[in-house]
Protein backbone atom coordinates (compact mmCIF):
# COMPACT_ATOMS: atom_id res chain seq x y z
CA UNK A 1 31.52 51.50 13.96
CA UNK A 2 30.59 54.44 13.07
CA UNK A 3 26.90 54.69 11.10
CA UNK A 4 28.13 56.19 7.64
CA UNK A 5 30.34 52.70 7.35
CA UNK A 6 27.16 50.82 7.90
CA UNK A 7 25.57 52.65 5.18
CA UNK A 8 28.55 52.27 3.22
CA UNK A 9 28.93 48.34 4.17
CA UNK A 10 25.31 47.83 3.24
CA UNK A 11 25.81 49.36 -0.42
CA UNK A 12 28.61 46.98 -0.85
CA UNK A 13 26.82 43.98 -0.18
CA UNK A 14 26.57 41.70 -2.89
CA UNK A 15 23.64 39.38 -2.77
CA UNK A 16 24.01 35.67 -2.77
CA UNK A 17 21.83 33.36 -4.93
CA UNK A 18 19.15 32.96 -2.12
CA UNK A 19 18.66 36.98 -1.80
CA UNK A 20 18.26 36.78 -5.86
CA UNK A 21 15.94 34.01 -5.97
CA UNK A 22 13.61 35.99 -3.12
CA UNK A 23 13.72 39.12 -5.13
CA UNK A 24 12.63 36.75 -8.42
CA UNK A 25 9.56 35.87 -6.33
CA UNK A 26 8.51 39.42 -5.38
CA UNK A 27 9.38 40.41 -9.51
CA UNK A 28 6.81 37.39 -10.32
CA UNK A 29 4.08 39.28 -8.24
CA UNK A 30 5.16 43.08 -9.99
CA UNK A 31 4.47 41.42 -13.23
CA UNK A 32 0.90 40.75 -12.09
CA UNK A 33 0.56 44.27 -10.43
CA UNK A 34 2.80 46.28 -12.27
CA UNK A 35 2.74 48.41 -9.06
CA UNK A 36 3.87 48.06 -5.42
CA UNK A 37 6.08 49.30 -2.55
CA UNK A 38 9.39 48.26 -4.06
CA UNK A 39 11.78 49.90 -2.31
CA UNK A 40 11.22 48.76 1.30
CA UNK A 41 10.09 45.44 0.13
CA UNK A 42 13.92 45.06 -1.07
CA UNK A 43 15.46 46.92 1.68
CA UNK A 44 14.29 44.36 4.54
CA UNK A 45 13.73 41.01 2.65
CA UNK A 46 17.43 40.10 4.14
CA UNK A 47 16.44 40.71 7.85
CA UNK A 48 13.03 38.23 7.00
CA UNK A 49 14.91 35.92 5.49
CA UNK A 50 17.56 35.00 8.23
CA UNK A 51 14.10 35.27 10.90
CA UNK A 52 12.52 32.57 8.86
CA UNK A 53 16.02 30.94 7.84
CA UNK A 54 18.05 30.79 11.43
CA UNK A 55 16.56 31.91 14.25
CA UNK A 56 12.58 31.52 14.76
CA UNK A 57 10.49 28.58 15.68
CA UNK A 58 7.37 27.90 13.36
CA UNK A 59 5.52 25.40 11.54
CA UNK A 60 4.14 26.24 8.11
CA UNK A 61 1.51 23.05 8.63
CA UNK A 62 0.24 24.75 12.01
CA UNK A 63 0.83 28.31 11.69
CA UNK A 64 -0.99 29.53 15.36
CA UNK A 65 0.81 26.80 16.88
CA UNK A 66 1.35 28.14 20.47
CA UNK A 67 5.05 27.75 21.03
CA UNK A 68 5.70 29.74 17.22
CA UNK A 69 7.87 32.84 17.71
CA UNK A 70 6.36 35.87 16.44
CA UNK A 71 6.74 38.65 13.81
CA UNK A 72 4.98 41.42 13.29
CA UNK A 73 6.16 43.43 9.97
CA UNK A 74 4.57 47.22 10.89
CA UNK A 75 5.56 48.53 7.54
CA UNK A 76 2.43 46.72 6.07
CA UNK A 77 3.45 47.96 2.60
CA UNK A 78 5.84 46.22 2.46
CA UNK A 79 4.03 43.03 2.22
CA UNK A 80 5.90 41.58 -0.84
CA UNK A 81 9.19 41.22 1.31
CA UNK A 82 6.88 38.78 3.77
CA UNK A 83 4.74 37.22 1.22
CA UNK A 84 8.03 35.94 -0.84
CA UNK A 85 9.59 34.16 2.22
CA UNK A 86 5.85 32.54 3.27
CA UNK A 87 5.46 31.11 -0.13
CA UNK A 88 8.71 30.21 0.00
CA UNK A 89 8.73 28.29 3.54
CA UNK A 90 5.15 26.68 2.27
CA UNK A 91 2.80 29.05 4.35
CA UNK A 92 1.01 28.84 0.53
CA UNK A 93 1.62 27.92 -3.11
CA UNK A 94 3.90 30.24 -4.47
CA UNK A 95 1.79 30.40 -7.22
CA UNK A 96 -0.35 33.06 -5.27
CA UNK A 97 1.78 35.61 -6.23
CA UNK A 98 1.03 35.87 -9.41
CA UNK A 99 -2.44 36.74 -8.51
CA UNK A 100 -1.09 39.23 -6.24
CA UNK A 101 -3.73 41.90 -5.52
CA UNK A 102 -6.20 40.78 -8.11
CA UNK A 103 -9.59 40.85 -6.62
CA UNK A 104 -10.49 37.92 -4.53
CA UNK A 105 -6.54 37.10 -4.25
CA UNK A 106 -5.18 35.86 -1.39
CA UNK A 107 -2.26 38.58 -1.42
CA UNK A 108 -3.61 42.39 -1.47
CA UNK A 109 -1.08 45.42 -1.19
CA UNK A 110 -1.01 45.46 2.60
CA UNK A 111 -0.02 42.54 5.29
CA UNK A 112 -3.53 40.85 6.27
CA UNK A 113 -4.12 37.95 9.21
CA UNK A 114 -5.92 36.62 6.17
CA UNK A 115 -2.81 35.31 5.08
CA UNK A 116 -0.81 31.80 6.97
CA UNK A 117 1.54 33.18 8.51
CA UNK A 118 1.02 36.49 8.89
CA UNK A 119 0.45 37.95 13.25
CA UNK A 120 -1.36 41.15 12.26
CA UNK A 121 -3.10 43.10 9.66
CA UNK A 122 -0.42 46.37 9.27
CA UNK A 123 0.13 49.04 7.08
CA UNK A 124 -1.01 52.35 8.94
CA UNK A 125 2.06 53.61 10.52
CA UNK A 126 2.81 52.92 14.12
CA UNK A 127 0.23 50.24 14.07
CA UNK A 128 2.89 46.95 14.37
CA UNK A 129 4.89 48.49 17.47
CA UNK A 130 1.76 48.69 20.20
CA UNK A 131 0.22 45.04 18.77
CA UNK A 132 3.92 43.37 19.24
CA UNK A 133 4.22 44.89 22.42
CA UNK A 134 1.46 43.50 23.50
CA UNK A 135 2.17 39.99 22.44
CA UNK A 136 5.30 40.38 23.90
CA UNK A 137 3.43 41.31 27.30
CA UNK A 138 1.23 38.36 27.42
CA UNK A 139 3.76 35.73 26.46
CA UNK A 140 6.00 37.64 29.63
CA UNK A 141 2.82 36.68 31.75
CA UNK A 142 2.51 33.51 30.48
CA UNK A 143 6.13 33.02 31.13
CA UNK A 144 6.71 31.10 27.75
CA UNK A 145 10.22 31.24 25.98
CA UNK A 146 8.66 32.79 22.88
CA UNK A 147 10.14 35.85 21.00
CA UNK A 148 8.57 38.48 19.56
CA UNK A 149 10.19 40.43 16.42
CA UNK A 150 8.56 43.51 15.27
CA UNK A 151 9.81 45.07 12.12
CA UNK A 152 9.56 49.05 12.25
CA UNK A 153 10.33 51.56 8.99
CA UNK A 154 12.50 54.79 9.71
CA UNK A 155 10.04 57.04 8.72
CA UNK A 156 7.05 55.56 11.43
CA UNK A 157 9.36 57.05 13.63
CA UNK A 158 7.43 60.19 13.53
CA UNK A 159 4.12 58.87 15.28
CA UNK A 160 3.59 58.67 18.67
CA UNK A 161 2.52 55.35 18.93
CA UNK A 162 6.03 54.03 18.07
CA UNK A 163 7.32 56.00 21.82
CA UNK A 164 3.80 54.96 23.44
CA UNK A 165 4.56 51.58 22.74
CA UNK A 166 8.61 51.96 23.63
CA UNK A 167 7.43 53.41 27.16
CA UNK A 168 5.05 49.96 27.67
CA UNK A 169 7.93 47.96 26.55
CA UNK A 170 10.70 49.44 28.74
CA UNK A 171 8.11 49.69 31.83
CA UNK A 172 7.48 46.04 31.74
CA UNK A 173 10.61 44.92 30.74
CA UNK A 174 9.90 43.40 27.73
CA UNK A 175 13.83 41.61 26.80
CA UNK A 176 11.00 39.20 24.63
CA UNK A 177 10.60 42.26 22.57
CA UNK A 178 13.36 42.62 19.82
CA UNK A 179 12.19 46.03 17.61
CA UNK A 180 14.31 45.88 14.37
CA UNK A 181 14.46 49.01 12.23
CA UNK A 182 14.67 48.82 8.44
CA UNK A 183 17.26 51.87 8.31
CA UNK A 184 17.06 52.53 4.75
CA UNK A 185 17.40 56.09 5.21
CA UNK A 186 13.78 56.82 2.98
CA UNK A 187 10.36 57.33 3.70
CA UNK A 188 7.44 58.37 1.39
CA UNK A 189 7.62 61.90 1.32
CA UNK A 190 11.66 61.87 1.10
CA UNK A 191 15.19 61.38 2.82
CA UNK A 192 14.10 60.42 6.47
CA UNK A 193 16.97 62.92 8.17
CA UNK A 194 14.84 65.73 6.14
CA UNK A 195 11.56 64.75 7.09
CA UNK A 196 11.72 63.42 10.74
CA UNK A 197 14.51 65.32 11.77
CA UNK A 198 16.04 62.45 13.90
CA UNK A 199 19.83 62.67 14.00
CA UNK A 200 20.54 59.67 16.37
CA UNK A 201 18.25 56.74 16.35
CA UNK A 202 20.49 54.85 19.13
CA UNK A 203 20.66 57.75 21.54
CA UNK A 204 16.82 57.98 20.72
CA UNK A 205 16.03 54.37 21.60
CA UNK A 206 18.69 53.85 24.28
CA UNK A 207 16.52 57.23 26.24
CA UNK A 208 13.62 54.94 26.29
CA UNK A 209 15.18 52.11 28.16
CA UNK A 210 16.52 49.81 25.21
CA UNK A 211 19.37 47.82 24.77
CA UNK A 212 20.61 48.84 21.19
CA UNK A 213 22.32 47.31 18.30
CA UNK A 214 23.20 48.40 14.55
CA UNK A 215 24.09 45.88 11.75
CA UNK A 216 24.60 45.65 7.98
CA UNK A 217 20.94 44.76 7.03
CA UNK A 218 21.90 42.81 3.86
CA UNK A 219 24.71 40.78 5.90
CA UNK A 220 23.52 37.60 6.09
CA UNK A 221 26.12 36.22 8.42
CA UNK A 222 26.19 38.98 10.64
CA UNK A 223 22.27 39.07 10.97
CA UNK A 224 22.54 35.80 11.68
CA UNK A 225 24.90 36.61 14.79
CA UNK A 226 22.94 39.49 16.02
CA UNK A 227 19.77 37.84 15.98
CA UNK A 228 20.78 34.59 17.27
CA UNK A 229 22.02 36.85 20.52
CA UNK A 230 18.81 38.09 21.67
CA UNK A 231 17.27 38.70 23.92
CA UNK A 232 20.29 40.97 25.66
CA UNK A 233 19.08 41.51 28.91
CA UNK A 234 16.91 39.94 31.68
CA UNK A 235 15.15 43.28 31.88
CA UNK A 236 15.35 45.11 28.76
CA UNK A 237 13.35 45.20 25.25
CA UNK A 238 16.36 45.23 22.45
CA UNK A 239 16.38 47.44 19.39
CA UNK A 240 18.24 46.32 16.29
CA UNK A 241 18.87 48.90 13.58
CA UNK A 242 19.14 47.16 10.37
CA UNK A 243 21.23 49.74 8.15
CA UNK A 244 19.35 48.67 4.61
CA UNK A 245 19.16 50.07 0.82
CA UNK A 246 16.15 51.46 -0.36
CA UNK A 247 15.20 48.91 -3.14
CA UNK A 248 18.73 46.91 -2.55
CA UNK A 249 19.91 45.00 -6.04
CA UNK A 250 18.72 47.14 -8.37
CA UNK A 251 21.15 50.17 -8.97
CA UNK A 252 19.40 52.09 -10.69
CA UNK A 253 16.73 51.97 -8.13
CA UNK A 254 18.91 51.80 -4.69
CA UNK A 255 18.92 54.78 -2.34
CA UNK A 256 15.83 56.97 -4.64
CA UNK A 257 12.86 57.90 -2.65
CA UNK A 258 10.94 57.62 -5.96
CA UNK A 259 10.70 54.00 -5.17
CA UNK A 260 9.38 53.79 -1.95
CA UNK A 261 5.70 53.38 -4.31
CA UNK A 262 5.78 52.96 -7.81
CA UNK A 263 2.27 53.27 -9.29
CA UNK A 264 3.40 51.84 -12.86
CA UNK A 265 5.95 49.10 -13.75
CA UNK A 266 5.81 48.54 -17.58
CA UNK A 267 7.75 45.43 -19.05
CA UNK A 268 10.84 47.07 -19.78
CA UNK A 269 11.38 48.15 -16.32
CA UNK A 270 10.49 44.54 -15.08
CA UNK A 271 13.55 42.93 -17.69
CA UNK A 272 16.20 46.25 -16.28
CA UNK A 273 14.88 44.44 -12.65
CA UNK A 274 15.27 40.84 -13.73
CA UNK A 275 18.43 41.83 -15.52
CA UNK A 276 19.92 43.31 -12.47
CA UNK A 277 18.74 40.51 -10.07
CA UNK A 278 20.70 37.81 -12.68
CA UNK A 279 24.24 40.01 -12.82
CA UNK A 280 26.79 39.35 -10.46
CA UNK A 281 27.38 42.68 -9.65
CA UNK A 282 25.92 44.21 -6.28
């Protein structure tokens, strides 16, 4: 399939009542902050949700239990995506998000080990990749059926750290390892083809030794299939690129780099959100 009908497919999506209800948690910790990284919050809260949902092993009681699969979420900013589907899965009251970032909160702006459930403290780009890779390496030597998931935005694409960490992966073959890209097509500074200059992200990946995947990222079912697949190979790391909506559900947000960081929220942007969230259009 070609990847403008992925894009396409993805902005078609309509959102079933669990994707709403997620998005109603992240809105109830915007109301606190009145700022945040929206717009890749929204874009990959579907690919955390079926991880959490259908495919890995935790326990929310014991949250370093050894056996747990693992996932690292490299686009720190994007905590509120992570911290709705923790509070909702009972990592912590979901009442901490509506202290989100206040000071001495539990929740601040970027993903912290602070936090149950959370595998590493993210947020500077490229940072996720290397620490999941080596996760992924030690489990391989410890020869334990655990799988490691590490989230990865378009734009951290651009640091070398990202094809540092690919090299490790593919050189120790890593099929453990599943790198999923939130494809939303943004990053901060603008449209990610204009900045980074990458025109194919699976010839890209597939050069470094990966087995490589695309999928609707707000698909539920079909996330659900492509995940449930891994790992691919006996000797490969997988890539899965997730083709996502910047700040999916709200269309007068959806595809506008403006959103990747909003610094101020006021209340009548909060009802358009919870407005849009409620309607049963996409």
């Amino acid at each position: 399939m070609p990847v403008k009908n992925f894009h396409k497919s993805a902005e078609n999506e309509k959102l079933d009542q669990r994707s709403k209800y997620l998005r109603g948690l992240i809105l109830r910790a915007l109301k606190n902050s009145n700022k945040g990284h929206c717009g890749s919050s929204f874009s990959m809260l579907e690919i955390i949700r079926v991880l959490y949902d259908s495919i890995m092993k935790f326990d929310h009681k014991d949250p370093t239990f050894d056996a747990r699969d693992r996932l690292v979420v490299g686009p720190g900013w994007a905590a509120l995506a992570l911290y709705s589907v923790l509070a909702d899965k009972g990592f912590f009251k979901i009442n901490e998000l509506d202290k989100y970032v206040n000071n001495n909160a539990l929740l601040g702006g970027c993903i912290e080990t602070r936090v149950p459930g959370v595998e590493a403290t993210t947020g500077a780009c490229g940072h996720g990749l290397p620490i999941s890779v080596g996760i992924a390496l030690a489990q391989k030597i410890k020869q334990t059926p655990v799988k490691v998931f590490s989230i990865v935005g378009d734009g951290e694409h651009g640091e070398g750290s990202i094809w540092e960490a690919a090299i490790s992966a593919s050189k120790n073959k890593l099929n453990n390892l599943c790198v999923i890209v939130d494809f939303n097509k943004i990053q901060c500074s603008g449209f990610f083809e204009d900045v980074s200059g990458f025109k194919n992200l699976v010839n890209k990946w597939e050069s470094f030794g990966f087995v490589v995947k695309q999928v609707n990222g707000h698909n539920i079912n079909d996330l659900e299939k492509i995940f449930s697949s891994f790992p691919y190979s006996k000797t490969k790391p997988t890539v899965i690129i997730c083709h996502t909506i910047m700040s999916k559900g709200f269309h007068f947000a959806e595809n506008n780099p403006y959103w990747h960081w909003v610094g101020k929220i006021n209340n009548e942007r909060l009802d358009q959100m919870e407005a849009a969230i409620a309607s049963d259009k996409k």
